[in-house]
PDB file of N, CA and C in Angstrom:
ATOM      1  N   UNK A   1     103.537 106.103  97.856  1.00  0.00           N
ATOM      2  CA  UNK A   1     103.804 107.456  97.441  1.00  0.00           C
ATOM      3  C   UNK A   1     104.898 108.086  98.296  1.00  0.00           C
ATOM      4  N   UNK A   2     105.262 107.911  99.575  1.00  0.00           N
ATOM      5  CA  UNK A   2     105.549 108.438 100.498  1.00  0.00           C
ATOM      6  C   UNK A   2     106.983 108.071 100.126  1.00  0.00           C
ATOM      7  N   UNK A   3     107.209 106.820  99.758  1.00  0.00           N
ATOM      8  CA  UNK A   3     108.691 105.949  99.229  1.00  0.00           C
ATOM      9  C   UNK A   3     109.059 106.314  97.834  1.00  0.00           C
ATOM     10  N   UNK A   4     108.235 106.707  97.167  1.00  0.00           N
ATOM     11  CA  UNK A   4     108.605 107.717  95.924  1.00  0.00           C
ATOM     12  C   UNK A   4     109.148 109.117  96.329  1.00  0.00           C
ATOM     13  N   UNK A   5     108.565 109.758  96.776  1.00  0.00           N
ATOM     14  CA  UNK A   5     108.811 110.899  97.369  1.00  0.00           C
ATOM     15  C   UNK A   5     110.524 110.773  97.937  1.00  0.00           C
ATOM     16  N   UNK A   6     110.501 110.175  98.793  1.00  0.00           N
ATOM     17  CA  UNK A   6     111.873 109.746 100.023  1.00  0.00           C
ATOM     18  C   UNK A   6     112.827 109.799  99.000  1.00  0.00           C
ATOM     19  N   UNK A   7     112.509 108.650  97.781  1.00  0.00           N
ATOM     20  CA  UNK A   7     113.500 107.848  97.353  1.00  0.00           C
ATOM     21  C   UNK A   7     114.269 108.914  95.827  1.00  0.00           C
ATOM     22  N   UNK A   8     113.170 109.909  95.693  1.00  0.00           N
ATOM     23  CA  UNK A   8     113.647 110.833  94.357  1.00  0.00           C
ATOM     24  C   UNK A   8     114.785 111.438  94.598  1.00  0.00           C
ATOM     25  N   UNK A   9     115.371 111.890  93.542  1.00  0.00           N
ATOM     26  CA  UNK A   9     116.446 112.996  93.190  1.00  0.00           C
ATOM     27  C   UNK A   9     115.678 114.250  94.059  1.00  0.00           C
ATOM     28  N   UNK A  10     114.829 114.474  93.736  1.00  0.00           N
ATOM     29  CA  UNK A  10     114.439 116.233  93.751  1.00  0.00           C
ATOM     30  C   UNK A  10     113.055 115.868  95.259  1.00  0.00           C
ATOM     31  N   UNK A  11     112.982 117.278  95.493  1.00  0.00           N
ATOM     32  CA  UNK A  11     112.118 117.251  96.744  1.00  0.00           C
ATOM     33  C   UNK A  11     110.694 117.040  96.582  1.00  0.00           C
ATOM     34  N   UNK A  12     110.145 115.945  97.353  1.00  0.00           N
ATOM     35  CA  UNK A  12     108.455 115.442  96.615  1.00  0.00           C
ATOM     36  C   UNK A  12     107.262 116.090  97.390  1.00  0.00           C
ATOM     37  N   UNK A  13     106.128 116.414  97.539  1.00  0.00           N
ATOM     38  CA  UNK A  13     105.196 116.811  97.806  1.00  0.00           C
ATOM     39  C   UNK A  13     104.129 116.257  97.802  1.00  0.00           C
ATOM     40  N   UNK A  14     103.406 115.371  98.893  1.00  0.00           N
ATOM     41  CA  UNK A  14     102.057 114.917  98.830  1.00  0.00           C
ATOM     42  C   UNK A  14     100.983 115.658  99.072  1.00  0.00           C
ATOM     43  N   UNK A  15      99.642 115.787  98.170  1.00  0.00           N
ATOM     44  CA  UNK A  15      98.629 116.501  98.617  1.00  0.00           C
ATOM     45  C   UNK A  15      97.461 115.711  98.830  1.00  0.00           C
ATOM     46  N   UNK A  16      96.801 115.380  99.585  1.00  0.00           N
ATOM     47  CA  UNK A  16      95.188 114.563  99.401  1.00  0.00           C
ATOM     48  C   UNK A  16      94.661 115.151  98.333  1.00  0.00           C
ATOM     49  N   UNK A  17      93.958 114.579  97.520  1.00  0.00           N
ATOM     50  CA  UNK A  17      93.309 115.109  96.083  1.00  0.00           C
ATOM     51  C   UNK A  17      91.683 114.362  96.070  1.00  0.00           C
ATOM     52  N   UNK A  18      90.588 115.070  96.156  1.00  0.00           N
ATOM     53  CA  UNK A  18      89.490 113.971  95.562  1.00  0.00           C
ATOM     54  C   UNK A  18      88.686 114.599  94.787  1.00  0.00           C
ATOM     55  N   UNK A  19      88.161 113.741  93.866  1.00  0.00           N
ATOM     56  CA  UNK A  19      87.253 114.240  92.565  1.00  0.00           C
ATOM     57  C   UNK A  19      85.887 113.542  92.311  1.00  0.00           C
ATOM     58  N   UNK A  20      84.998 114.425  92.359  1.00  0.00           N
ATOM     59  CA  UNK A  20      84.080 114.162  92.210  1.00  0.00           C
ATOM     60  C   UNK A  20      83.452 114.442  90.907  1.00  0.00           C
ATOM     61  N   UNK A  21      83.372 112.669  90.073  1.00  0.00           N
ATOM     62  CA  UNK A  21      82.401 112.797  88.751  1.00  0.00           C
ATOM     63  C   UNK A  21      81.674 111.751  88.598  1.00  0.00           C
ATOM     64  N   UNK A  22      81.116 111.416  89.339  1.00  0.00           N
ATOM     65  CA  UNK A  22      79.664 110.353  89.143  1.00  0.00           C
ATOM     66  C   UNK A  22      78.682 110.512  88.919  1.00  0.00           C
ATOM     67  N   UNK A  23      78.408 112.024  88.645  1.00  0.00           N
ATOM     68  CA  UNK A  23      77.136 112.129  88.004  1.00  0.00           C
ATOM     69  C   UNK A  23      77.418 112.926  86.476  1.00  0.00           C
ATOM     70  N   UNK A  24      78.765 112.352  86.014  1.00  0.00           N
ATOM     71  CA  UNK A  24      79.376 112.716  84.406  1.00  0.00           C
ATOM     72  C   UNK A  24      78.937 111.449  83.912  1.00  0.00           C
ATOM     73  N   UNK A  25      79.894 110.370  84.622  1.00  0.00           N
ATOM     74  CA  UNK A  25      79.702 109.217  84.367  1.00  0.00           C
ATOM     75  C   UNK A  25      79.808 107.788  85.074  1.00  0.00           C
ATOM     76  N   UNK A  26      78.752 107.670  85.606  1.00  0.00           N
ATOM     77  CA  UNK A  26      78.364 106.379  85.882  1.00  0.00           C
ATOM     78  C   UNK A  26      79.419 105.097  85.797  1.00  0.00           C
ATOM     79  N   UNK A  27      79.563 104.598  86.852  1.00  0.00           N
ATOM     80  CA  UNK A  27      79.550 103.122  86.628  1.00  0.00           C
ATOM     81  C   UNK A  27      78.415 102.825  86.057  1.00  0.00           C
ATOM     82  N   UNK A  28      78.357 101.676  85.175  1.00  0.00           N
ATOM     83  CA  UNK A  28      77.573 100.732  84.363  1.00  0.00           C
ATOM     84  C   UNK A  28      76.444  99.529  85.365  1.00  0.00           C
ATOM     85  N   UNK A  29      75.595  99.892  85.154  1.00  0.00           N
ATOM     86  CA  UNK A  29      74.560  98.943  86.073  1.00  0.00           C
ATOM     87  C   UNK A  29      75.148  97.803  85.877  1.00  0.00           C
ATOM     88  N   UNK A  30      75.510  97.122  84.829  1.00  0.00           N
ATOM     89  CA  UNK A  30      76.209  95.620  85.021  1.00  0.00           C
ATOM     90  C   UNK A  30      77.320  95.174  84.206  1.00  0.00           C
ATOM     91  N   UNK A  31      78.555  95.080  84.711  1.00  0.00           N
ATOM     92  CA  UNK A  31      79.370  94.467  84.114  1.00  0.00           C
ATOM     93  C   UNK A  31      79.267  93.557  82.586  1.00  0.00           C
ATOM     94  N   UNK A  32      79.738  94.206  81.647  1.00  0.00           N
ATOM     95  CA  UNK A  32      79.203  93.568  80.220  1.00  0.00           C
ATOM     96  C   UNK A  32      81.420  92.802  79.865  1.00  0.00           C
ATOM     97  N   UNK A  33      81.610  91.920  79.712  1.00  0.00           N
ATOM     98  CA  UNK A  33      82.698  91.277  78.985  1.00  0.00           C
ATOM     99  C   UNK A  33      83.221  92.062  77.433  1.00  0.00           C
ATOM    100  N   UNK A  34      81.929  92.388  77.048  1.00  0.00           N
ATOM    101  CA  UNK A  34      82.272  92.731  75.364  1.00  0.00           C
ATOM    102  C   UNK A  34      83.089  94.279  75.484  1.00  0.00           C
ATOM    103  N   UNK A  35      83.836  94.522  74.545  1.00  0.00           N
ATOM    104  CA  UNK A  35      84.714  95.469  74.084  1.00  0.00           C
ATOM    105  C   UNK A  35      83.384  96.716  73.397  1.00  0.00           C
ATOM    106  N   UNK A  36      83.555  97.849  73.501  1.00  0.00           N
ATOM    107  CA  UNK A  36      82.531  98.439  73.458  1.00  0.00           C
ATOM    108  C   UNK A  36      81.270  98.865  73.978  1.00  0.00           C
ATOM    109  N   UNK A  37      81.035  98.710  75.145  1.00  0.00           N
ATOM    110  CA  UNK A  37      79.910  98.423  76.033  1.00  0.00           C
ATOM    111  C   UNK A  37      79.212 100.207  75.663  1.00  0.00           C
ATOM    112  N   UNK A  38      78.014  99.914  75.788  1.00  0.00           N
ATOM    113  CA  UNK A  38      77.632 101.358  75.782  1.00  0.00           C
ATOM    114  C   UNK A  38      77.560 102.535  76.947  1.00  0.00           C
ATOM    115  N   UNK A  39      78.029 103.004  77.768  1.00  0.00           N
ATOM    116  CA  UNK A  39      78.039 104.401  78.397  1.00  0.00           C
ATOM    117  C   UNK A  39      77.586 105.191  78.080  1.00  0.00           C
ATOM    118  N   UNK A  40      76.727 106.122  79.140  1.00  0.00           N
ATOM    119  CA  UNK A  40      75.448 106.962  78.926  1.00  0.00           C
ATOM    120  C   UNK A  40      76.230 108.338  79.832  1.00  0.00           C
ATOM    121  N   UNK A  41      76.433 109.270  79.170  1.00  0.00           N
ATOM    122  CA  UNK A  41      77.567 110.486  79.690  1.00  0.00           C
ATOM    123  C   UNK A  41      76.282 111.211  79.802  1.00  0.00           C
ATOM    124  N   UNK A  42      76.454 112.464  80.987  1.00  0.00           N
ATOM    125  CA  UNK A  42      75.443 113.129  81.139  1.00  0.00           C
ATOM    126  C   UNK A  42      76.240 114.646  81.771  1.00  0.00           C
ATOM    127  N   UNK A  43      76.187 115.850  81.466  1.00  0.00           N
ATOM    128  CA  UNK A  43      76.283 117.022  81.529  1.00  0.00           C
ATOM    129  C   UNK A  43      75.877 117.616  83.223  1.00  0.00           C
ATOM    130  N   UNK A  44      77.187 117.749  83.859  1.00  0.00           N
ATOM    131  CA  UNK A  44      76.877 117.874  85.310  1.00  0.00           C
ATOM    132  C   UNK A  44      78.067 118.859  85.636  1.00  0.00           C
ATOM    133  N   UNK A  45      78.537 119.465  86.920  1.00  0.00           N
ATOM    134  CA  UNK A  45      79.906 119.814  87.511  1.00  0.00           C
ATOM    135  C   UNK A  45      80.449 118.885  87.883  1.00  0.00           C
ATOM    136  N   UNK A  46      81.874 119.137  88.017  1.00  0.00           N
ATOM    137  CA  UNK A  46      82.046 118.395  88.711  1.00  0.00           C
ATOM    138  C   UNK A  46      82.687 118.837  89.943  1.00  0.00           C
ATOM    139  N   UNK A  47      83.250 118.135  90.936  1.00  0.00           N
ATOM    140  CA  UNK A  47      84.146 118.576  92.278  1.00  0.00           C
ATOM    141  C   UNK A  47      85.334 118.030  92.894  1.00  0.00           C
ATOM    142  N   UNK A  48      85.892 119.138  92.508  1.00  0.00           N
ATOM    143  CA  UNK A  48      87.873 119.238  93.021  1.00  0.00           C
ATOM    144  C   UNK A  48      88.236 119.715  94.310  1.00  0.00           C
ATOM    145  N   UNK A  49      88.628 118.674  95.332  1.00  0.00           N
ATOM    146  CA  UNK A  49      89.126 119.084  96.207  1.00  0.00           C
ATOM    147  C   UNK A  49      90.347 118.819  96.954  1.00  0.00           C
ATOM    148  N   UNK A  50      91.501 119.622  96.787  1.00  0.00           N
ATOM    149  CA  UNK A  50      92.980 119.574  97.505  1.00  0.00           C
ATOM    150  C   UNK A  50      92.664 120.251  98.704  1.00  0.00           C
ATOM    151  N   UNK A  51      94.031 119.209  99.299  1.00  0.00           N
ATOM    152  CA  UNK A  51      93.919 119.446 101.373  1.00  0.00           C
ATOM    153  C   UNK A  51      95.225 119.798 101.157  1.00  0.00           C
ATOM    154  N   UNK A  52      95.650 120.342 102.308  1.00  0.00           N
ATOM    155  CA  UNK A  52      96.947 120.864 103.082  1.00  0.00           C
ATOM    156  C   UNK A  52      98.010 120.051 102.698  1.00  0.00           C
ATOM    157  N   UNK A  53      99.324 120.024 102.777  1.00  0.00           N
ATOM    158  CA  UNK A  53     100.408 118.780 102.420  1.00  0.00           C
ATOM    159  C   UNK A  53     100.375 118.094 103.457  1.00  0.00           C
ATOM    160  N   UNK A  54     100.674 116.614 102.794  1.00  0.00           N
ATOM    161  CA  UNK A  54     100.828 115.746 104.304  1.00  0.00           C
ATOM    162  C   UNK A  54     102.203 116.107 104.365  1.00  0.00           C
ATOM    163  N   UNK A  55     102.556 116.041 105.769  1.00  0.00           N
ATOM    164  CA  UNK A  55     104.332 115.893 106.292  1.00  0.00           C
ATOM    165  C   UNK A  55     104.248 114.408 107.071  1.00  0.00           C
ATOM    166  N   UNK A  56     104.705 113.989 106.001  1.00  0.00           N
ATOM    167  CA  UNK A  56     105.092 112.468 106.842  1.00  0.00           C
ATOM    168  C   UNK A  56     105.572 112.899 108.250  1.00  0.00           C
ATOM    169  N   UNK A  57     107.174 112.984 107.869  1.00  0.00           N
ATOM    170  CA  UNK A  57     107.808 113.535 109.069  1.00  0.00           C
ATOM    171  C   UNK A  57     107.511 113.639 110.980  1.00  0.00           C
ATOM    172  N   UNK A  58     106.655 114.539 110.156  1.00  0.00           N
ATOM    173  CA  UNK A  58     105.916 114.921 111.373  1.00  0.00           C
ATOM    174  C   UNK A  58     104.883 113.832 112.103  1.00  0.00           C
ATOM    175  N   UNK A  59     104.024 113.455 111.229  1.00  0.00           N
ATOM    176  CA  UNK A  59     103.632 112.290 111.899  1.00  0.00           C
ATOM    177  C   UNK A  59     104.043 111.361 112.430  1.00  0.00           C
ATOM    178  N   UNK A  60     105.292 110.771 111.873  1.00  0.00           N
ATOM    179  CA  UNK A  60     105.982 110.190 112.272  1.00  0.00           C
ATOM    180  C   UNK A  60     106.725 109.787 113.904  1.00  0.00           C
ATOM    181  N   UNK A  61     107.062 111.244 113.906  1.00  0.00           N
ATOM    182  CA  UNK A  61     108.098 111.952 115.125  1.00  0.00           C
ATOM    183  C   UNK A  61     106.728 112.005 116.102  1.00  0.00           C
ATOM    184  N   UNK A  62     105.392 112.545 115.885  1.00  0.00           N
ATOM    185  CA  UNK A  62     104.668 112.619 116.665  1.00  0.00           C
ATOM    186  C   UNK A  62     103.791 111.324 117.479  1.00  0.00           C
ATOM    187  N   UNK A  63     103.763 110.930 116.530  1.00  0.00           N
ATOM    188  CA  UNK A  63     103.174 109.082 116.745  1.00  0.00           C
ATOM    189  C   UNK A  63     104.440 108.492 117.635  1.00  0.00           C
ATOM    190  N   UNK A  64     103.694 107.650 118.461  1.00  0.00           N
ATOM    191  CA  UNK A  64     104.538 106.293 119.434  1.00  0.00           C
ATOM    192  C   UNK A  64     104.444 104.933 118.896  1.00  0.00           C
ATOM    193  N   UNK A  65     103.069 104.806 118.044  1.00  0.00           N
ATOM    194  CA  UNK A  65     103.170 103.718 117.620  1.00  0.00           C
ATOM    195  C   UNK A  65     103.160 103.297 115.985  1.00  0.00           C
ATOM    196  N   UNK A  66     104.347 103.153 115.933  1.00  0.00           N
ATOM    197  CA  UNK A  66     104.768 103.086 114.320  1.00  0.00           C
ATOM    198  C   UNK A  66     103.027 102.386 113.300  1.00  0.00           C
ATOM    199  N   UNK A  67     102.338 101.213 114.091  1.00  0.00           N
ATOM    200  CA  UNK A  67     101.261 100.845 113.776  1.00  0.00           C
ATOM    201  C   UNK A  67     100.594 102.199 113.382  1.00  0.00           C
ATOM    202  N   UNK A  68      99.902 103.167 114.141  1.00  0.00           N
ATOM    203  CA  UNK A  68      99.158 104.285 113.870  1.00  0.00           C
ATOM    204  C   UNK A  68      99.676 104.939 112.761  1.00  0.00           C
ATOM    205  N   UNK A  69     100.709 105.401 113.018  1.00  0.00           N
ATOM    206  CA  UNK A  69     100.885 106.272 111.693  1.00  0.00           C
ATOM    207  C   UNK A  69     100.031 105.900 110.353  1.00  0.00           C
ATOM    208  N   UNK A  70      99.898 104.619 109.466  1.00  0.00           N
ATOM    209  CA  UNK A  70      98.829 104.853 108.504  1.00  0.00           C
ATOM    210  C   UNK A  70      97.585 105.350 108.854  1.00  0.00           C
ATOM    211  N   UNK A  71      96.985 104.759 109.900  1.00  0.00           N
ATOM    212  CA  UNK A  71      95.827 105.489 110.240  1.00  0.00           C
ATOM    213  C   UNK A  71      95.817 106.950 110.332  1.00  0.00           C
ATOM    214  N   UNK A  72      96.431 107.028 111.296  1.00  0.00           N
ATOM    215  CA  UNK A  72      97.045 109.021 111.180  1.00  0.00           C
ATOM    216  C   UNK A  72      96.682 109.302 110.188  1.00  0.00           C
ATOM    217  N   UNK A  73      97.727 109.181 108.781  1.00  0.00           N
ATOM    218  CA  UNK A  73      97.555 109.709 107.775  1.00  0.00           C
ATOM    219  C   UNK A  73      96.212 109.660 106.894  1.00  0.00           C
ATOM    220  N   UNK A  74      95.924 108.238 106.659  1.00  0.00           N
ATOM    221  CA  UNK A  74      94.221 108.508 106.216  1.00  0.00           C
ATOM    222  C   UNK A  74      93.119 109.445 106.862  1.00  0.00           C
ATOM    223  N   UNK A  75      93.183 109.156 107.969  1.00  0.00           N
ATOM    224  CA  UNK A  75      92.398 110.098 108.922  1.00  0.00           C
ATOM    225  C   UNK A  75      92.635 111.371 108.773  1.00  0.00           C
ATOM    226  N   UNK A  76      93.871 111.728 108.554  1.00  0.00           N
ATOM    227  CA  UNK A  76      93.767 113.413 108.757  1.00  0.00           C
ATOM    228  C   UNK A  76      93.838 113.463 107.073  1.00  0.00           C
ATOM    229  N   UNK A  77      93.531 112.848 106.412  1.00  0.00           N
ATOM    230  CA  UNK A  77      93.542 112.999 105.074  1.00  0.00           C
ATOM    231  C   UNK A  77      92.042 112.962 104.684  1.00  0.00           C
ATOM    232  N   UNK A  78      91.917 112.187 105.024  1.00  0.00           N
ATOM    233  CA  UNK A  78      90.015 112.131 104.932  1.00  0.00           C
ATOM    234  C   UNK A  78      89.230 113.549 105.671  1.00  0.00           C
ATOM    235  N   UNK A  79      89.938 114.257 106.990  1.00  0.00           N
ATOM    236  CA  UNK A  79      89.357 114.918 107.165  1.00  0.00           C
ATOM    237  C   UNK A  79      89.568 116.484 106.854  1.00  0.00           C
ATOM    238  N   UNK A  80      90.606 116.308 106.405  1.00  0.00           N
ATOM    239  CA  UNK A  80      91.213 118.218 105.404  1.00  0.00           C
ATOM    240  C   UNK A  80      90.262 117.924 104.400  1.00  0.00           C
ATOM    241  N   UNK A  81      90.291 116.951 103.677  1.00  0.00           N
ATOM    242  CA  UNK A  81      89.230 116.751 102.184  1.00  0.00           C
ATOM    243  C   UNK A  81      87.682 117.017 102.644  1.00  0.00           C
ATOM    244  N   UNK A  82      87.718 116.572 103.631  1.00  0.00           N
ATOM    245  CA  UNK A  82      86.065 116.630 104.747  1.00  0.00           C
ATOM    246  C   UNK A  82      85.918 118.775 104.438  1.00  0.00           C
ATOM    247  N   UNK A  83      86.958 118.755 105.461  1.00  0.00           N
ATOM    248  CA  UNK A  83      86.776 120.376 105.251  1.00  0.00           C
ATOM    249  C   UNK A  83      86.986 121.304 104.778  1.00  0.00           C
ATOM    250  N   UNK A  84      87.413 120.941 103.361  1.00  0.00           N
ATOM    251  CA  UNK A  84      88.093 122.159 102.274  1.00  0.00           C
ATOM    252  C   UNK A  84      86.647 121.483 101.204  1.00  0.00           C
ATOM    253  N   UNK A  85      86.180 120.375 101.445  1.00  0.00           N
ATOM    254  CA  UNK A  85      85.015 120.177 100.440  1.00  0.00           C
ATOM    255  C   UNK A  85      83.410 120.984 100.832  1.00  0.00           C
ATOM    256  N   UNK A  86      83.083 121.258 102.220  1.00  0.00           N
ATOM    257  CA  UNK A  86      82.275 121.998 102.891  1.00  0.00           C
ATOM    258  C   UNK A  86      82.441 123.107 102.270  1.00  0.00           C
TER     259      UNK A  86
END
């Protein structure tokens, strides 16, 4: 995403995004091959939660070890979603 962003014409924007609908619909207790399988939908909310923008950039410039930076980013991505979902 980050190389999409870089690589566009126009200026890109990453946001952490997570959605919560597993109790709409289920994974399937067992993997069926056939086309048509039946799914059992059930009437629930669901839950939307956007975090802060990541700035690469910044992580970047702030990190020493080029290794960390993915971690960085999951981590502080996992934890804005942690606390805008509270």
């Amino acid at each position: 995403m980050r190389r999409l962003a870089e690589h566009s014409g126009i200026p890109g924007h990453i946001y952490p995004l997570a959605l919560l609908c597993h109790d709409i619909m289920p994974p399937p207790p067992q993997v069926e091959r056939e086309v048509g399988e039946k799914r059992v939908i059930s009437f629930h909310g669901a839950g939307l939660s956007v975090a802060p923008e990541i700035s690469f950039a910044d992580i970047i410039t702030a990190s020493k070890n080029p290794e960390e930076v993915g971690w960085v980013i999951t981590f502080c991505s996992c934890i804005s979603l942690f606390i805008v979902w509270i």
